[in-house]
N, C-alpha and C. Protein backbone atom coordinates (compact mmCIF):
# COMPACT_ATOMS: atom_id res chain seq x y z
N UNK A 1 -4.99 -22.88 20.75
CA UNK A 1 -4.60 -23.22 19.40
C UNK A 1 -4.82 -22.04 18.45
N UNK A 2 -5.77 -21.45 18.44
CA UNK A 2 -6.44 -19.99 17.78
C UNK A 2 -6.13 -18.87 18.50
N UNK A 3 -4.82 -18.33 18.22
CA UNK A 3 -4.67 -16.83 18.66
C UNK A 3 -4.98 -15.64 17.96
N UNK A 4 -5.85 -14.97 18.13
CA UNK A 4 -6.59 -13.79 17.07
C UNK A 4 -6.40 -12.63 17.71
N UNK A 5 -5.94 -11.61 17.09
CA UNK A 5 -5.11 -10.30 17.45
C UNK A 5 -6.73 -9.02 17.00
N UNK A 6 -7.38 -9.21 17.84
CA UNK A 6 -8.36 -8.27 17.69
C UNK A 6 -8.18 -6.74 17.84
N UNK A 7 -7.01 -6.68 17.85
CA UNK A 7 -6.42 -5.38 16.89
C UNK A 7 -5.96 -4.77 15.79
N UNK A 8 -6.30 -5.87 14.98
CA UNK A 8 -5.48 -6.16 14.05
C UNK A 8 -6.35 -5.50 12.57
N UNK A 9 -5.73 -5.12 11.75
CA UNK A 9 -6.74 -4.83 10.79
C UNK A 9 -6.93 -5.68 10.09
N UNK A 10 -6.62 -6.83 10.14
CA UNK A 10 -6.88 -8.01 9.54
C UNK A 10 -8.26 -8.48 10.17
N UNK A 11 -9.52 -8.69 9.03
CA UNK A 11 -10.74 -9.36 9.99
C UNK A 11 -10.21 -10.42 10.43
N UNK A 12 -11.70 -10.85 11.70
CA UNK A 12 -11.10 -11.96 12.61
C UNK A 12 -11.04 -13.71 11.36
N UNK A 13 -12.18 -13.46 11.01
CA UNK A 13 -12.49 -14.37 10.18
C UNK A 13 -11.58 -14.79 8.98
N UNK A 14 -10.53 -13.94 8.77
CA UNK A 14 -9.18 -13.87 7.39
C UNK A 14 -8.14 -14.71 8.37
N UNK A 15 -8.07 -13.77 9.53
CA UNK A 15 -7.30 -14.42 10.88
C UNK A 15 -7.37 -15.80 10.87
N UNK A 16 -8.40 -16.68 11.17
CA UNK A 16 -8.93 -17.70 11.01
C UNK A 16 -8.21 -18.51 9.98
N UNK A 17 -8.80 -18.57 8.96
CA UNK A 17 -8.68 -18.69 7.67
C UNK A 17 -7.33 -18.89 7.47
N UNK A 18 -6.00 -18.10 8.15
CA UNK A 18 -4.70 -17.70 7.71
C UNK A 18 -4.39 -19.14 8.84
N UNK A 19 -4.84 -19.01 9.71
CA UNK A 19 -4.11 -19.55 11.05
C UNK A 19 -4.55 -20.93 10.45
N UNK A 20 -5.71 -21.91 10.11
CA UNK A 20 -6.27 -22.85 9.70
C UNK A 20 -5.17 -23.72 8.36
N UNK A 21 -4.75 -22.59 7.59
CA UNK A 21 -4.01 -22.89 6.33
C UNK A 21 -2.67 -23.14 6.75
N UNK A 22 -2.42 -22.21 7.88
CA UNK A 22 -0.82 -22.80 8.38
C UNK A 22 -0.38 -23.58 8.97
N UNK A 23 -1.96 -24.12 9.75
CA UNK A 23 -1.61 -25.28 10.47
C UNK A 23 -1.50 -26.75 9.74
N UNK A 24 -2.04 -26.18 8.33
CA UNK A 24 -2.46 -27.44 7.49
C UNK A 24 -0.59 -27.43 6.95
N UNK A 25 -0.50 -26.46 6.29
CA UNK A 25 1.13 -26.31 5.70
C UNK A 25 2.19 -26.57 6.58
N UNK A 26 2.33 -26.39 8.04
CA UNK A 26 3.24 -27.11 8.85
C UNK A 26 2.61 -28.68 9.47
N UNK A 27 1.82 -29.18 9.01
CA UNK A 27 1.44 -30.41 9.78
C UNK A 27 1.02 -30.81 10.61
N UNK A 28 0.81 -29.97 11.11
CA UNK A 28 -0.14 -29.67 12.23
C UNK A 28 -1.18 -30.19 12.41
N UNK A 29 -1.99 -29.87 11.36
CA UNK A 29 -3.43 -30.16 11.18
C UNK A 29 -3.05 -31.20 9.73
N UNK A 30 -3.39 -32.11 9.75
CA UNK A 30 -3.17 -33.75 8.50
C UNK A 30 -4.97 -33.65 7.98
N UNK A 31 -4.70 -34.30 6.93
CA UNK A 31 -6.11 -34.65 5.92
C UNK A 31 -7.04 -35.50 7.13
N UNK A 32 -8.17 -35.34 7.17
CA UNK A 32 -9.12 -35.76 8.15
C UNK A 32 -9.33 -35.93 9.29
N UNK A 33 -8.38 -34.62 10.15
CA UNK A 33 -8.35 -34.19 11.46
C UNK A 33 -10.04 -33.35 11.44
N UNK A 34 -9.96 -33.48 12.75
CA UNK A 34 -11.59 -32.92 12.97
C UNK A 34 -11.24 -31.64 13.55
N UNK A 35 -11.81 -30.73 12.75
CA UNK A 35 -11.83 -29.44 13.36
C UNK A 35 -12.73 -29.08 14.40
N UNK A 36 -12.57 -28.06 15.78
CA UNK A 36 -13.06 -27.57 16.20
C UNK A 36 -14.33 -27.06 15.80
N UNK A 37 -15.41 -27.13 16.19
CA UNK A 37 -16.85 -26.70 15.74
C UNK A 37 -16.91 -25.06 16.22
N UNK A 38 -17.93 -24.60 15.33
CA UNK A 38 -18.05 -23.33 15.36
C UNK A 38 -18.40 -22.90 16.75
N UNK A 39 -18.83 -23.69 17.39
CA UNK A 39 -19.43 -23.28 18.77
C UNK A 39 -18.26 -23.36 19.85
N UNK A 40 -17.35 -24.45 19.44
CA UNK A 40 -16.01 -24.54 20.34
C UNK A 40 -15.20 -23.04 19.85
N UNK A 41 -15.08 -22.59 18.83
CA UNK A 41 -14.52 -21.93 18.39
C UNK A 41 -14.47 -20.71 18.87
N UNK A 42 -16.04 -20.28 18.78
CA UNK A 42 -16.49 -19.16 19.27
C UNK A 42 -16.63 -18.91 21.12
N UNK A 43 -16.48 -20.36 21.25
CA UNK A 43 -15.93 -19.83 22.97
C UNK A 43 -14.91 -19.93 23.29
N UNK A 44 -13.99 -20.45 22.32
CA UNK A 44 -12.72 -20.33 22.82
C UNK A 44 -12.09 -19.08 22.44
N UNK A 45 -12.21 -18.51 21.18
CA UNK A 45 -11.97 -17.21 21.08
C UNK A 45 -12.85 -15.72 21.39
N UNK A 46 -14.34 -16.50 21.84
CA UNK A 46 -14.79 -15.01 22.25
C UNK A 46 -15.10 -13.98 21.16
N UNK A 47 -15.54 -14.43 19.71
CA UNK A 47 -16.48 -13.65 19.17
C UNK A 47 -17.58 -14.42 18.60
N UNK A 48 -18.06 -13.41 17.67
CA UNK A 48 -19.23 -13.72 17.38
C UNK A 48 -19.41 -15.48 16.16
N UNK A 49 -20.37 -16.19 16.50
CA UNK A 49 -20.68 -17.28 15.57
C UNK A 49 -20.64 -16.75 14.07
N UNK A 50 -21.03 -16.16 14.05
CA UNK A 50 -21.48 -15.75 12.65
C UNK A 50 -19.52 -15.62 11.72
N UNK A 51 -18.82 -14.97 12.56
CA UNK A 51 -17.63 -14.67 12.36
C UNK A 51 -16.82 -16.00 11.80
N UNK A 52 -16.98 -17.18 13.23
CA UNK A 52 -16.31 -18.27 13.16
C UNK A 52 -17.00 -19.01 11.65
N UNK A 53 -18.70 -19.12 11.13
CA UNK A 53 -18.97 -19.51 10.31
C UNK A 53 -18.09 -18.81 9.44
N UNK A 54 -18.66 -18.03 8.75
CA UNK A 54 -17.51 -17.12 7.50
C UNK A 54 -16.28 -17.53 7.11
N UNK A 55 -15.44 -17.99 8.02
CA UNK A 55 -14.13 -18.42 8.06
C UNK A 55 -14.08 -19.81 7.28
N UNK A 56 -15.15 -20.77 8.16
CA UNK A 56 -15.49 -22.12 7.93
C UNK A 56 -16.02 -22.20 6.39
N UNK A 57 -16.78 -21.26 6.31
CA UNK A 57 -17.24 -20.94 4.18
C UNK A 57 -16.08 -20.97 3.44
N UNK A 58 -15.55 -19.96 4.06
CA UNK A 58 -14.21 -19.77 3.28
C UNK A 58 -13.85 -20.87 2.81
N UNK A 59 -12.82 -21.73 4.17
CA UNK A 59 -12.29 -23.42 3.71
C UNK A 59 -13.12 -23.63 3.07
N UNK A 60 -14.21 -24.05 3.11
CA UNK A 60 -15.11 -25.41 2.57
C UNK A 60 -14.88 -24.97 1.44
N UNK A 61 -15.29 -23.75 0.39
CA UNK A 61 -15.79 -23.55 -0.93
C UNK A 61 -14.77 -23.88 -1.58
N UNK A 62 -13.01 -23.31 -0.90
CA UNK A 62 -11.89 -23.76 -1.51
C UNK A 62 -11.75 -25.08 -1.32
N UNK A 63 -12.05 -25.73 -0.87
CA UNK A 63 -11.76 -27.66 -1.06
C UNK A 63 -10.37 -27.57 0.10
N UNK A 64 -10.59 -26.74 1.29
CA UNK A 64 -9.22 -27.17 2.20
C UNK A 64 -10.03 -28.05 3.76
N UNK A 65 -11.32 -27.72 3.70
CA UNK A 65 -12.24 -28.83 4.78
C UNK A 65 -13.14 -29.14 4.20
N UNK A 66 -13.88 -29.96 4.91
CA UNK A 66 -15.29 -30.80 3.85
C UNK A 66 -15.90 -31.08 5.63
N UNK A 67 -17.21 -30.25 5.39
CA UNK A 67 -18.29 -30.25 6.26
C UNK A 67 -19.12 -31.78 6.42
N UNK A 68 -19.23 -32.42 7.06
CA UNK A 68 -20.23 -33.63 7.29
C UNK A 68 -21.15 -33.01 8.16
N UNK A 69 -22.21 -33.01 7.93
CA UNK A 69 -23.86 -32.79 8.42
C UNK A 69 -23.69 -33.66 9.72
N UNK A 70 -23.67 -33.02 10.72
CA UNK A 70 -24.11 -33.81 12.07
C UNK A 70 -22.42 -34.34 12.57
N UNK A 71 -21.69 -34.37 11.77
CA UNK A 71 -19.93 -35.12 12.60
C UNK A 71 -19.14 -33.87 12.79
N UNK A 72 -19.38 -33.06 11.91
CA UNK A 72 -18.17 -31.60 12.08
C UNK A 72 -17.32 -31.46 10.71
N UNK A 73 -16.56 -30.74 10.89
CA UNK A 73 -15.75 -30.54 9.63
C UNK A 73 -14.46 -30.75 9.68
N UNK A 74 -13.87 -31.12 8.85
CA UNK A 74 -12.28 -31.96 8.67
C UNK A 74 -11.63 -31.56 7.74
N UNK A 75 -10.22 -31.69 7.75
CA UNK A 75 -9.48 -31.15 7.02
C UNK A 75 -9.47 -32.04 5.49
N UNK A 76 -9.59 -31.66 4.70
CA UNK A 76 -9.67 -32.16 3.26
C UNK A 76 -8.69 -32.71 2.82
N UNK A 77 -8.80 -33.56 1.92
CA UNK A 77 -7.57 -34.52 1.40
C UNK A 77 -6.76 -34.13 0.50
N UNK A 78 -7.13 -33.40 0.02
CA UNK A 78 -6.41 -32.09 -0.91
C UNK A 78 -6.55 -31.00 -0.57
N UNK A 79 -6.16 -30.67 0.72
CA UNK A 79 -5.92 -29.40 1.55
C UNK A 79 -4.62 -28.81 1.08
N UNK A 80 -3.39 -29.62 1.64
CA UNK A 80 -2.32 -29.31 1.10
C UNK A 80 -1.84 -29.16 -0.46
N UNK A 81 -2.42 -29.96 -1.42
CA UNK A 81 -2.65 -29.50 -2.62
C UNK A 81 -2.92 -28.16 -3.01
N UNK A 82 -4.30 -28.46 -2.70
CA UNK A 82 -5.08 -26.57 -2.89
C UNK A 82 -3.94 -25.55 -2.42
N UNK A 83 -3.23 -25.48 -1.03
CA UNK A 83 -2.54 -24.25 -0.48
C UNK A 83 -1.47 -24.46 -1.47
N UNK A 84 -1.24 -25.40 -1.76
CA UNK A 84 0.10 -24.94 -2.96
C UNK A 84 0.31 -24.80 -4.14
N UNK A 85 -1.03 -25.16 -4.17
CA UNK A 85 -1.67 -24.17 -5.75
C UNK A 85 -1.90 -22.74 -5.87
N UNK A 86 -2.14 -22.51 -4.57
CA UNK A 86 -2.45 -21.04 -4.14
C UNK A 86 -0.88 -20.04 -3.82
N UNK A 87 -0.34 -21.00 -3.45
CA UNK A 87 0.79 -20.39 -3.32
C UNK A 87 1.99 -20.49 -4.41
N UNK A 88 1.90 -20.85 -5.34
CA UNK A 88 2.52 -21.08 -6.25
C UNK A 88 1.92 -20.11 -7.21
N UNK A 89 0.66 -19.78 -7.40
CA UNK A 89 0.06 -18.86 -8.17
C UNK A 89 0.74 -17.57 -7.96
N UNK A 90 1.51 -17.10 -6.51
CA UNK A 90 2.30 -15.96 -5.97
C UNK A 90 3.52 -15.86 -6.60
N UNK A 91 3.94 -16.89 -7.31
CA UNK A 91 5.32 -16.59 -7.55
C UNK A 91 5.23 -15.39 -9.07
N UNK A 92 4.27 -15.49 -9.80
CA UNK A 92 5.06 -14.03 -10.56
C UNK A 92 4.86 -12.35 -9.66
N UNK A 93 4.13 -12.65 -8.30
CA UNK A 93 4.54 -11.60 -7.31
C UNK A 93 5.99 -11.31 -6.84
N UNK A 94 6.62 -12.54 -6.85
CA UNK A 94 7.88 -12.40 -6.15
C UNK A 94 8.93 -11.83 -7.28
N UNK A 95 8.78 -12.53 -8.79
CA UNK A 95 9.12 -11.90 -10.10
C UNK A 95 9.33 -10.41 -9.71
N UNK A 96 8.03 -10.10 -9.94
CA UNK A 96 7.72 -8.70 -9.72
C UNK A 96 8.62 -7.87 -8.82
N UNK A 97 8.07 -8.50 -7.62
CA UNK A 97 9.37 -7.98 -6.21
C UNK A 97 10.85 -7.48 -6.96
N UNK A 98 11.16 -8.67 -7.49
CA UNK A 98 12.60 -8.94 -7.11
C UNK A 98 13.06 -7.85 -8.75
N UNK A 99 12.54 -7.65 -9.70
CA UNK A 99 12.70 -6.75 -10.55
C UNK A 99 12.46 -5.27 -10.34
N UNK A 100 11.45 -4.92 -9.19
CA UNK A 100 11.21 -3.70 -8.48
C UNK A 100 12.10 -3.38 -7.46
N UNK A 101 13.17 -4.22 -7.25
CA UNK A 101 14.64 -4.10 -5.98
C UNK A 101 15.59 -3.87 -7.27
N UNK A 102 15.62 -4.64 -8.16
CA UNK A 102 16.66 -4.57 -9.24
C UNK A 102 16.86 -2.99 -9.54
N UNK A 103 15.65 -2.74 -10.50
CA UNK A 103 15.64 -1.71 -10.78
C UNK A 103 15.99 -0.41 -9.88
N UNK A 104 15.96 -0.71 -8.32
CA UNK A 104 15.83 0.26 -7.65
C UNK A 104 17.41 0.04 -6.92
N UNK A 105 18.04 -1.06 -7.13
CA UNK A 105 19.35 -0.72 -6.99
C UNK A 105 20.03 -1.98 -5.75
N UNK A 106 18.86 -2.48 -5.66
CA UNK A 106 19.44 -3.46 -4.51
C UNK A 106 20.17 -4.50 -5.44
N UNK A 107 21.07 -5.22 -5.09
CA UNK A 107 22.03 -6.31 -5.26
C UNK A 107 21.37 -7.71 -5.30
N UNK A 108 21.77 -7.99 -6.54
CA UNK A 108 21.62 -9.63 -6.60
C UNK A 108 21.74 -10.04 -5.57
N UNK A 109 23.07 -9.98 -4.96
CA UNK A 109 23.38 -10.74 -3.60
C UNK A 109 23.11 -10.20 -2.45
N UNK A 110 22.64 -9.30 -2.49
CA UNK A 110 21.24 -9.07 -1.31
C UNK A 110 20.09 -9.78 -0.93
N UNK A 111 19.10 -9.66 -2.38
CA UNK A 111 18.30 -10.56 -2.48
C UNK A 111 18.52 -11.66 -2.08
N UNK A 112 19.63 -12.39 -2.81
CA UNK A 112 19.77 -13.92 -2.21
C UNK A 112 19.96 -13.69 -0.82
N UNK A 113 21.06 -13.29 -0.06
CA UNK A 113 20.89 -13.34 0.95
C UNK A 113 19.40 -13.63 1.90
N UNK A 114 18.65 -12.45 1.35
CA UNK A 114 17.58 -12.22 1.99
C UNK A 114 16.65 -13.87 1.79
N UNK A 115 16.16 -13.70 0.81
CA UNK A 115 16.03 -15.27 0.44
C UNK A 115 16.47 -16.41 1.17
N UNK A 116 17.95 -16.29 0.75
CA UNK A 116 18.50 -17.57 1.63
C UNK A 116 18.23 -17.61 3.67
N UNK A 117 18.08 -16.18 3.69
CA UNK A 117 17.68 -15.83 5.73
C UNK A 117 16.22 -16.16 5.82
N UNK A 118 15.14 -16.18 4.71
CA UNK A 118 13.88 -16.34 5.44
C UNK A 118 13.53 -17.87 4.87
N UNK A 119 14.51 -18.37 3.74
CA UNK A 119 14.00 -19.93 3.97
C UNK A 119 14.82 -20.78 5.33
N UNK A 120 15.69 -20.68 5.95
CA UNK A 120 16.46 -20.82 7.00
C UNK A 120 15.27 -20.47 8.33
N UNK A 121 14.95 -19.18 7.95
CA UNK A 121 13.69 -18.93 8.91
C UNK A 121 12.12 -19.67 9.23
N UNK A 122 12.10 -20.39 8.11
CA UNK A 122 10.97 -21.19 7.88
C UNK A 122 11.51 -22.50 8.07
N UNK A 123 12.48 -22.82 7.72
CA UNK A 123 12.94 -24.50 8.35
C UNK A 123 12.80 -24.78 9.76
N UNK A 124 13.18 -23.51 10.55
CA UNK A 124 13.37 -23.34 12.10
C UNK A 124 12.14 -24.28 12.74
């Protein structure tokens, strides 16, 4: 379920973190699925505990799992909320983008294109 590219310059623990959020955003993972414990984690991927915790901080502090003492940790009920608060906060990045192509000469109808090929790519 956890594929981590330990080549990657991405830490393992962001890795985590990225892979956890996408599983929540495609459905994968639903509000009060039980996550894998740090100890499953760390033997299934083969690093260090300390790593797999970090990751698990991460979620919790943002409100995308909620830790129970002694049951494990689960995906939060406003998981999907939170990520699309977070991701919606990106859109004056894309602003940005798309005025830094303007200016530089790319085509309205490029952009869309492009646009219209990677939401097509994400429906897949």
């Amino acid at each position: 379920m956890f594929n981590i590219d330990l080549q990657s310059r991405i830490p393992v623990w962001e890795q985590i973190v990225k892979m956890i959020e996408k599983y929540i955003q495609l459905g994968i993972l639903s509000p009060g699925d039980k996550l894998p414990s740090v100890r499953e984690l760390t033997q299934q991927i083969g690093i260090n505990p300390n790593t797999v915790q970090k990751a698990m901080n991460d979620l919790s502090m943002r409100g995308i799992i909620i830790s129970v003492s002694g049951r494990g940790s689960f995906v939060s009920r406003d998981a999907r909320a939170v990520l699309l608060e977070k991701a919606e906060k990106r859109l004056p990045e894309l602003s940005t983008l798309i005025s830094e192509l303007l200016v530089s000469g790319v085509s309205v109808d490029e952009i869309k294109k492009t646009v219209q090929e990677a939401v097509e790519k994400t429906e897949e």
